[in-house]
C-alpha atoms as a PDB file:
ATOM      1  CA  UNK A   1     -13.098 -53.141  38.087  1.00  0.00           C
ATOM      2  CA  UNK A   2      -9.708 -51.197  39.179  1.00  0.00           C
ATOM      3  CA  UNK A   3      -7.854 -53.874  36.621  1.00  0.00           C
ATOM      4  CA  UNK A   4     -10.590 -52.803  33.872  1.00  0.00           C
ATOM      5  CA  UNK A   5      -9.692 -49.533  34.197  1.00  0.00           C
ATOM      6  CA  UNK A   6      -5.985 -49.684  34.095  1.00  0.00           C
ATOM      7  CA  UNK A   7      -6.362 -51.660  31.329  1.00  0.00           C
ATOM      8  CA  UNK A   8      -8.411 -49.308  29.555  1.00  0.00           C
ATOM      9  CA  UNK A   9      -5.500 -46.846  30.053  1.00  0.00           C
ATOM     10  CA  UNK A  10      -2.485 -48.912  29.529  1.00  0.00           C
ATOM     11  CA  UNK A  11      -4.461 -49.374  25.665  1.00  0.00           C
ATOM     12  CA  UNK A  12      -5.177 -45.821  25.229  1.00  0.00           C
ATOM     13  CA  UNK A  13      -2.013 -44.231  26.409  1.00  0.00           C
ATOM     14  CA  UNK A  14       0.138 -44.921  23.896  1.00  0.00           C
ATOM     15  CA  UNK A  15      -1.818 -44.154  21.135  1.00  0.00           C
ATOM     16  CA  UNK A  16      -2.607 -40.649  22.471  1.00  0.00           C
ATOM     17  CA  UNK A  17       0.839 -39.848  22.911  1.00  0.00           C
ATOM     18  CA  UNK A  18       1.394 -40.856  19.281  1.00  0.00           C
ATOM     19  CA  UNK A  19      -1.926 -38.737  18.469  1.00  0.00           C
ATOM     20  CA  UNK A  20      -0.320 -35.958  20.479  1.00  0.00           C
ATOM     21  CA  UNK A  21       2.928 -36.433  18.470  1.00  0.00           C
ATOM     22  CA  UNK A  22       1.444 -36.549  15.203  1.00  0.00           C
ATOM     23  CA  UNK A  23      -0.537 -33.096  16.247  1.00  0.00           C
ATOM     24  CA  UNK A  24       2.387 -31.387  17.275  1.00  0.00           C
ATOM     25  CA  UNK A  25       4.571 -32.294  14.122  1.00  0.00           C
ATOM     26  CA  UNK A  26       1.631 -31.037  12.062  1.00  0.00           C
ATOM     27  CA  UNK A  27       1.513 -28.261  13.710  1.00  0.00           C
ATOM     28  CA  UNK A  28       5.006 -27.367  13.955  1.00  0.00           C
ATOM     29  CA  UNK A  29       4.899 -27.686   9.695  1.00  0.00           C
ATOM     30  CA  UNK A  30       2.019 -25.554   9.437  1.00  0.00           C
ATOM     31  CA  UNK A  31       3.481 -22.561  11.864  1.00  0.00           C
ATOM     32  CA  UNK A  32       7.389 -23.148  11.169  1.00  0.00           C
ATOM     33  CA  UNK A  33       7.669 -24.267   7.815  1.00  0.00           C
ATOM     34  CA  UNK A  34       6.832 -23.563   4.353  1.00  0.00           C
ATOM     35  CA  UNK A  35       5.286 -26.871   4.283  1.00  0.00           C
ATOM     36  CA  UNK A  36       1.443 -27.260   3.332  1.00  0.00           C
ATOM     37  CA  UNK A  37       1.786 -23.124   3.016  1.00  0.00           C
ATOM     38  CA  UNK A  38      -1.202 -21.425   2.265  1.00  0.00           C
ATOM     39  CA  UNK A  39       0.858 -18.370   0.859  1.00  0.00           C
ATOM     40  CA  UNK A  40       0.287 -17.326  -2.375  1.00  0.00           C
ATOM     41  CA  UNK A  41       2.483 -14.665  -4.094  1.00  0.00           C
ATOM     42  CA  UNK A  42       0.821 -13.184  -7.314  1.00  0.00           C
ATOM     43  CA  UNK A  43       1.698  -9.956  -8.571  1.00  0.00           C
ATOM     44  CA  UNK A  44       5.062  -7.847  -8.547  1.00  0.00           C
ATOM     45  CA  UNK A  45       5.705  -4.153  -9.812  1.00  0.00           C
ATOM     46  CA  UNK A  46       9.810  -4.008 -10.403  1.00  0.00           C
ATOM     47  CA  UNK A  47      11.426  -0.706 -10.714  1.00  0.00           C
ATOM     48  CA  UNK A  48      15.273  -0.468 -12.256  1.00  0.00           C
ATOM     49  CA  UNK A  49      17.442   2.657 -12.111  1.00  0.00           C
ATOM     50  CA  UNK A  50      21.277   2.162 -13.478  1.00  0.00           C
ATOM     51  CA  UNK A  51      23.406   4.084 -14.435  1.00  0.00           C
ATOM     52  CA  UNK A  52      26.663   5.835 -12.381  1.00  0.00           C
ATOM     53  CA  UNK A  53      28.074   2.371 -11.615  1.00  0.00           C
ATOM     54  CA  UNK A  54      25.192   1.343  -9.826  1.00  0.00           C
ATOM     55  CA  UNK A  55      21.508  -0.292  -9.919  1.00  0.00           C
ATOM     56  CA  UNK A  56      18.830   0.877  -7.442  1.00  0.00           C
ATOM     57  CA  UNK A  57      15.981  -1.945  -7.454  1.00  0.00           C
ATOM     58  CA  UNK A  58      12.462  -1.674  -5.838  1.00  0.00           C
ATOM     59  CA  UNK A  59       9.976  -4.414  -5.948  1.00  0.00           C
ATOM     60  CA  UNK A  60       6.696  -4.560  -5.044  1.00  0.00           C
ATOM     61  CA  UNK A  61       5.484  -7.839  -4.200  1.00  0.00           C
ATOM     62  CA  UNK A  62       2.102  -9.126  -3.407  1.00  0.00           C
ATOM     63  CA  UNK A  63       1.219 -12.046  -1.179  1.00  0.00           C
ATOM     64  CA  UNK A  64      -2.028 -13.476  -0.078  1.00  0.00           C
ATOM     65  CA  UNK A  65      -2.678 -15.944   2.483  1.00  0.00           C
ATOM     66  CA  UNK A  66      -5.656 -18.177   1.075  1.00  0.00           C
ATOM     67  CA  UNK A  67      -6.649 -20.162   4.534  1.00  0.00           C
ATOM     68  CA  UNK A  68      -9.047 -18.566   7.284  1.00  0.00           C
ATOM     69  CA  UNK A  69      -5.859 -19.786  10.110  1.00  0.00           C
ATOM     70  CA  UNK A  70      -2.855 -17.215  10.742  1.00  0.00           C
ATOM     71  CA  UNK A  71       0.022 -18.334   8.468  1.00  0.00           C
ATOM     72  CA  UNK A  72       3.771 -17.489   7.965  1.00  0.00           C
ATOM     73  CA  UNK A  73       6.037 -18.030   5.004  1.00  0.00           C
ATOM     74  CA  UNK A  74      10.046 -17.896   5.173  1.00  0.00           C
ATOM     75  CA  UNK A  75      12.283 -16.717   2.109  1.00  0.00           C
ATOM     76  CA  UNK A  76      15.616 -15.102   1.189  1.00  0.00           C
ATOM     77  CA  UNK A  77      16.872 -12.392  -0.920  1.00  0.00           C
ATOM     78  CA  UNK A  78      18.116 -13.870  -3.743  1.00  0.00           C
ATOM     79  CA  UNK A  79      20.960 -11.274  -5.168  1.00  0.00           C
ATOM     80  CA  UNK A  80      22.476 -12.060  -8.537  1.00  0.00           C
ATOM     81  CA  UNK A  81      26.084 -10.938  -7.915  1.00  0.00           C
ATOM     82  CA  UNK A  82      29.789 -12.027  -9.204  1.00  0.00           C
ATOM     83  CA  UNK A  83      32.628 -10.303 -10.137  1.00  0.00           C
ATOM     84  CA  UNK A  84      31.001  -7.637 -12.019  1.00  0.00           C
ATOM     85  CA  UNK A  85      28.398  -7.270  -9.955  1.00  0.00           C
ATOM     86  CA  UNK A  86      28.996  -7.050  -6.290  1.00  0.00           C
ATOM     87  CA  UNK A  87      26.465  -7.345  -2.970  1.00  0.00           C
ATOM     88  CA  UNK A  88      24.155  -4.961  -2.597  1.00  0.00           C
ATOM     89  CA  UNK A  89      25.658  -1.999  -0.318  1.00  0.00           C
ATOM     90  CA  UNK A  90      21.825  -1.341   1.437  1.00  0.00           C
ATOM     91  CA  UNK A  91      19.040  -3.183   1.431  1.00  0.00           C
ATOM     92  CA  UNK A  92      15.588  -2.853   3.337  1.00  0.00           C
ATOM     93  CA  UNK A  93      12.608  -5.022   3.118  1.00  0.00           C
ATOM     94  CA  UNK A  94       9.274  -3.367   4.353  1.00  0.00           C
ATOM     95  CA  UNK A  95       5.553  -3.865   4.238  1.00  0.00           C
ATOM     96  CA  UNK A  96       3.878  -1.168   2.280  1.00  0.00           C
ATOM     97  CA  UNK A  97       0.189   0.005   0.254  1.00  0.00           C
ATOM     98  CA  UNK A  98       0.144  -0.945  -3.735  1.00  0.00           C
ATOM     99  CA  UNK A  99       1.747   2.831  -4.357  1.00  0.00           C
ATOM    100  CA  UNK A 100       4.949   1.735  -2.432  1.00  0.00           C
ATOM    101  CA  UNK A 101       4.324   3.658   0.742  1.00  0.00           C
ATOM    102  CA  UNK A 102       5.877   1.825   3.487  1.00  0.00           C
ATOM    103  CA  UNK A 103       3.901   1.197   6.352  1.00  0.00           C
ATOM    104  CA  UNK A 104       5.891  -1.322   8.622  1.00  0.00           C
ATOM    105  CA  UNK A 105      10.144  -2.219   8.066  1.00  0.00           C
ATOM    106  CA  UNK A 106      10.322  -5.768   8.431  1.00  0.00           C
ATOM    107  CA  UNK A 107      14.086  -7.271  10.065  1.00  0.00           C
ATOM    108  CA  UNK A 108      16.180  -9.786   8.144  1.00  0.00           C
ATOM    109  CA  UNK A 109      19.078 -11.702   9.523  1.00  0.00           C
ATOM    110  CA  UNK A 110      21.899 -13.468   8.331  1.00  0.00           C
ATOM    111  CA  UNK A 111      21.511 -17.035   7.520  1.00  0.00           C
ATOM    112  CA  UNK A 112      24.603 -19.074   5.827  1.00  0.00           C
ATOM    113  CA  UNK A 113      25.408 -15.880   4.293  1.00  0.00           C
ATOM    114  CA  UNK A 114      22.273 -15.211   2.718  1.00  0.00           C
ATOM    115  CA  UNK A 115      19.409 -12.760   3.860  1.00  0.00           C
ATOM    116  CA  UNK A 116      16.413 -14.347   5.363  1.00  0.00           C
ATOM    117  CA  UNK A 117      13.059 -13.057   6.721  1.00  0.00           C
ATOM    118  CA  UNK A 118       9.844 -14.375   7.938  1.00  0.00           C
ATOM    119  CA  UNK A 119       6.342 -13.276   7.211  1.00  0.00           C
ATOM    120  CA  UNK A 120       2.983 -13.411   9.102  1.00  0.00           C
ATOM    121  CA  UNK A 121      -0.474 -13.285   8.020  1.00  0.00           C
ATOM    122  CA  UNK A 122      -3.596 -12.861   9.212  1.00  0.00           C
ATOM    123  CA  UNK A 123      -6.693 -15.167   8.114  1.00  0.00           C
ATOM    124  CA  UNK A 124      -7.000 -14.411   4.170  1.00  0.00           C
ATOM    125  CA  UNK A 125      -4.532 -11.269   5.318  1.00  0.00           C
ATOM    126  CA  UNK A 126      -3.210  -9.769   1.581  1.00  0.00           C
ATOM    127  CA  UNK A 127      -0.009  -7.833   1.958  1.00  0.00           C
ATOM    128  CA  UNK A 128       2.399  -5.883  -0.532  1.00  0.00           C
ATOM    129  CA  UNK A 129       6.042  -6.070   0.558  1.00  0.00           C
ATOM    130  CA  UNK A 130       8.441  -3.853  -0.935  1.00  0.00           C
ATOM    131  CA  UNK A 131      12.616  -4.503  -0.834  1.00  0.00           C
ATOM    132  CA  UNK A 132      14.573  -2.245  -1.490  1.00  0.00           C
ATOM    133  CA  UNK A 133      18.481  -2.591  -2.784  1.00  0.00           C
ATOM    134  CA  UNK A 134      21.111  -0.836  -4.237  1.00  0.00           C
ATOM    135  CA  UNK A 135      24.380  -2.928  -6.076  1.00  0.00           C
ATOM    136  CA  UNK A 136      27.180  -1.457  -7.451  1.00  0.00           C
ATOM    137  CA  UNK A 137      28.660  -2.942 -11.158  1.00  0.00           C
ATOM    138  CA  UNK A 138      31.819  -2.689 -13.356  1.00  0.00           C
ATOM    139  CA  UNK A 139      30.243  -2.703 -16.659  1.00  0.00           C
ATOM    140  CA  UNK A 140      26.820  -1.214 -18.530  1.00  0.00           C
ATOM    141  CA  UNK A 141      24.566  -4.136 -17.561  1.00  0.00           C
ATOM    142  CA  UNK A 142      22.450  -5.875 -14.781  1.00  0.00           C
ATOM    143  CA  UNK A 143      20.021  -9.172 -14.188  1.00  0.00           C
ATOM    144  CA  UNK A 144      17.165  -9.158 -12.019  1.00  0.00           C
ATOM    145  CA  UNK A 145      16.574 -12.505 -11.247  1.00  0.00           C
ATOM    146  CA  UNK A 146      12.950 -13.699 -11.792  1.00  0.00           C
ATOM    147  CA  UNK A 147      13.373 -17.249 -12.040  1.00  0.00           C
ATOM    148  CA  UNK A 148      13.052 -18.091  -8.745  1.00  0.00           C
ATOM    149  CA  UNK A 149       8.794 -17.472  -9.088  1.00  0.00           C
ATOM    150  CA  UNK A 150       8.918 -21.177 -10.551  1.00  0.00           C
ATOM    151  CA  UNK A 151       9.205 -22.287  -6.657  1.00  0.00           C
ATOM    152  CA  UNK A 152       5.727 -21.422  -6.393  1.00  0.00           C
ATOM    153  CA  UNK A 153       4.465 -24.102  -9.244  1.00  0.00           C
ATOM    154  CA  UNK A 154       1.678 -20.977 -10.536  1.00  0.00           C
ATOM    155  CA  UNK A 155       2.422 -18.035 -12.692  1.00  0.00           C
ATOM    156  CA  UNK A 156       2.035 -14.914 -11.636  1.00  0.00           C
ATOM    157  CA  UNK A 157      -1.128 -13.183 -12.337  1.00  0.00           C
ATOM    158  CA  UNK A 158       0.357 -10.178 -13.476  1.00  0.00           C
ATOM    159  CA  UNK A 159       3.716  -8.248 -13.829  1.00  0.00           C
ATOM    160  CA  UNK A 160       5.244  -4.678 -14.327  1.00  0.00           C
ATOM    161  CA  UNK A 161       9.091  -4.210 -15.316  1.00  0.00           C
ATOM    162  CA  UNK A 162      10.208  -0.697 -15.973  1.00  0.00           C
ATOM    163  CA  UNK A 163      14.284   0.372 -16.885  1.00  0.00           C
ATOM    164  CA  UNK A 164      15.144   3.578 -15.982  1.00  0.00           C
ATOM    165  CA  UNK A 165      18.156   5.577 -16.893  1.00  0.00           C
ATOM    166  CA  UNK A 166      19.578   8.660 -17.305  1.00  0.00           C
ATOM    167  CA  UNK A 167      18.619  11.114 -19.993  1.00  0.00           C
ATOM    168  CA  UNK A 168      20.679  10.547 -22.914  1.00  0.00           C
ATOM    169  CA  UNK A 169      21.292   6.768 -22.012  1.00  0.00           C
ATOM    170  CA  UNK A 170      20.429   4.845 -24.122  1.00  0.00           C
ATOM    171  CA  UNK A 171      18.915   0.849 -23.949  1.00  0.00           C
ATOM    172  CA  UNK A 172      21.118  -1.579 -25.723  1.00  0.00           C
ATOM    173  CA  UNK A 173      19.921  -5.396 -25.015  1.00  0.00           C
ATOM    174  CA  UNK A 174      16.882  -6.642 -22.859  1.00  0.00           C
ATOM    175  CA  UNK A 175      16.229 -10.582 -23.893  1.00  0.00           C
ATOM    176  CA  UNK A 176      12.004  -9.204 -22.774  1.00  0.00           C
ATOM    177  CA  UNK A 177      11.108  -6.751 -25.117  1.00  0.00           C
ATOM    178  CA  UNK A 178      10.764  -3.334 -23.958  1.00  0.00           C
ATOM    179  CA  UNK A 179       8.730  -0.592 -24.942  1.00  0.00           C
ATOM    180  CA  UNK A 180      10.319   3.233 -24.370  1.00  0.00           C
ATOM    181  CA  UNK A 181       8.943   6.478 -22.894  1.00  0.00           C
ATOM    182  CA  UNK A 182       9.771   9.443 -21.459  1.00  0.00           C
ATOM    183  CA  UNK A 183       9.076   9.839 -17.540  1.00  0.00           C
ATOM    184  CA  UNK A 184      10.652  12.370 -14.599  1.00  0.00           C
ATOM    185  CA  UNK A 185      13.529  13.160 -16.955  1.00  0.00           C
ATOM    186  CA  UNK A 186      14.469   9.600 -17.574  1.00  0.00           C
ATOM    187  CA  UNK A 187      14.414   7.630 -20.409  1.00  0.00           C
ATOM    188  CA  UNK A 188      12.056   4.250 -19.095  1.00  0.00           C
ATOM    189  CA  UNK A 189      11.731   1.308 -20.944  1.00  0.00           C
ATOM    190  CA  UNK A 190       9.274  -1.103 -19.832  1.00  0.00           C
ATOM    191  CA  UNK A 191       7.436  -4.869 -20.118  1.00  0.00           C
ATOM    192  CA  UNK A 192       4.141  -6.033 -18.645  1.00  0.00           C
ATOM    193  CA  UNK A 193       3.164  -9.646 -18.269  1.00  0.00           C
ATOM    194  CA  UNK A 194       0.206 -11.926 -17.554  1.00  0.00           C
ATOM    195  CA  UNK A 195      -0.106 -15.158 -16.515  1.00  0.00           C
ATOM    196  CA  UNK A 196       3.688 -15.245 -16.295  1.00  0.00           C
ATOM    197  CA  UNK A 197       5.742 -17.855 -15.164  1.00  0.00           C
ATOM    198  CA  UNK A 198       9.407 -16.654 -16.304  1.00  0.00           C
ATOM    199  CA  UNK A 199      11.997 -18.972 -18.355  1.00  0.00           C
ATOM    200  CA  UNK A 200      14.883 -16.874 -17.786  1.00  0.00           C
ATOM    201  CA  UNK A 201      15.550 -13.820 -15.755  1.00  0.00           C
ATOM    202  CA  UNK A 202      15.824 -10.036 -17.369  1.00  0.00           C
ATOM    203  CA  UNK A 203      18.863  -9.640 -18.501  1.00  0.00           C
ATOM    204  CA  UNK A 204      19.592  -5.824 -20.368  1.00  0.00           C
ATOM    205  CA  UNK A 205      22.061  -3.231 -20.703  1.00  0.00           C
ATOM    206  CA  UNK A 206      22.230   0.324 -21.729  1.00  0.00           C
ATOM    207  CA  UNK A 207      25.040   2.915 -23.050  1.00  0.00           C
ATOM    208  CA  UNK A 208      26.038   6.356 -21.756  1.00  0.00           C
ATOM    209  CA  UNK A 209      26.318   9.498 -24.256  1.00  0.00           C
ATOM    210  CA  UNK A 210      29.694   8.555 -24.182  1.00  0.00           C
ATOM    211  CA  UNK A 211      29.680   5.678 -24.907  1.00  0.00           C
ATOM    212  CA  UNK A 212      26.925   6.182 -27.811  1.00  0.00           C
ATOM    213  CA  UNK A 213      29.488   9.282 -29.423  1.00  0.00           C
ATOM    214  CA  UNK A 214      32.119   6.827 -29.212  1.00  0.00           C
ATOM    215  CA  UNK A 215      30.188   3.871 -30.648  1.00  0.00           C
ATOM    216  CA  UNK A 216      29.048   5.977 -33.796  1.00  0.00           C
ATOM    217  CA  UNK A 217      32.587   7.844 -34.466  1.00  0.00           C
ATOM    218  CA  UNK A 218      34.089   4.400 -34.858  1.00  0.00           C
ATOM    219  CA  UNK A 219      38.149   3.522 -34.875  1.00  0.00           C
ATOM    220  CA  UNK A 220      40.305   6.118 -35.311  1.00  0.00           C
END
């Protein structure tokens, strides 16, 4: 009988370790990963001020998390900088309500020299996240990158894009079109998008008055 038994466990042993194994590495995918992720980012409000050899950027984006289990997701920042365009001298990353209120700061960290962060979720938990940066530039122009939403394999469900610069600047180039108004003593320019999954980022730039007076006198 004894011999039965030890059998019984010498057979089953191994293959509940391996069970145990193949658990664990699930697990460890579901919880540490972006693997399998049930996160779903869908909308995004982006707000642009330039001007005064800088760009101040706030996004608003929205996540979801589409599975009744607590989830996380891991991502970067992705800045677009070169020689023109330097790092961003501040940035903050924070949850917040769909006006932009923040609610909770959320911490980043260095990793290989980019910005990383790590959300959590509650079972079907929805969340705006707003970040925050400011970059200073050499010349009239700026890209916000939105090419990295094809990583997520679905277009967004909807997207706001507004420009804003000083009074008396004036919008020279945005490869979106752009539609202008008046707001706060700015001069706004703005896109809105549905169902978008973006081919390029936006690219624009914009004059200053003196630039403009210059541009119209001509060569003297």
């Amino acid at each position: 009988m004894r011999s039965g038994l030890a059998k019984l466990r010498s057979f089953f042993t191994p293959k509940a370790d391996l069970l145990g194994v193949v658990l664990f590495t699930l697990f460890a995918l579901y919880a540490g990963t972006n693997a399998f992720s049930p996160i779903r980012f869908d909308r995004e409000r982006i707000d642009v001020w330039a001007g005064d050899g800088q760009v101040h950027v706030r996004g608003l984006y929205h996540y979801r998390n589409r599975f009744s289990l607590p989830s996380s997701y891991s991502m970067g920042l992705p800045f677009p900088t070169d020689d023109l365009h330097g790092s961003p001298s501040d940035y903050s990353v924070s949850e917040c309500s769909v006006d932009g209120t923040i609610t909770k700061e959320i911490s980043t960290h260095k990793y290989h020299g980019n910005v990383v962060l790590r959300l959590w979720f509650k079972p079907s938990q929805e969340k705006w996240i707003r970040v925050d940066y400011t970059q200073p530039i050499l010349v009239s122009n700026a890209r916000y990158i939105l090419m990295t939403t094809q990583k997520w394999h679905q277009p967004l469900e909807g997207g706001e894009y507004f420009l804003h610069l000083k009074q008396g600047n004036e919008l020279v180039t945005s490869n979106y079109a752009m539609q202008a108004s008046a707001e706060g003593g700015s001069q706004t320019y703005s896109f809105t998008k549905t169902n978008f999954l973006p081919g390029e980022d936006w690219i624009f730039s914009w004059k200053s008055p003196e630039a403009l007076m210059a541009s119209k006198q001509g060569p003297r």
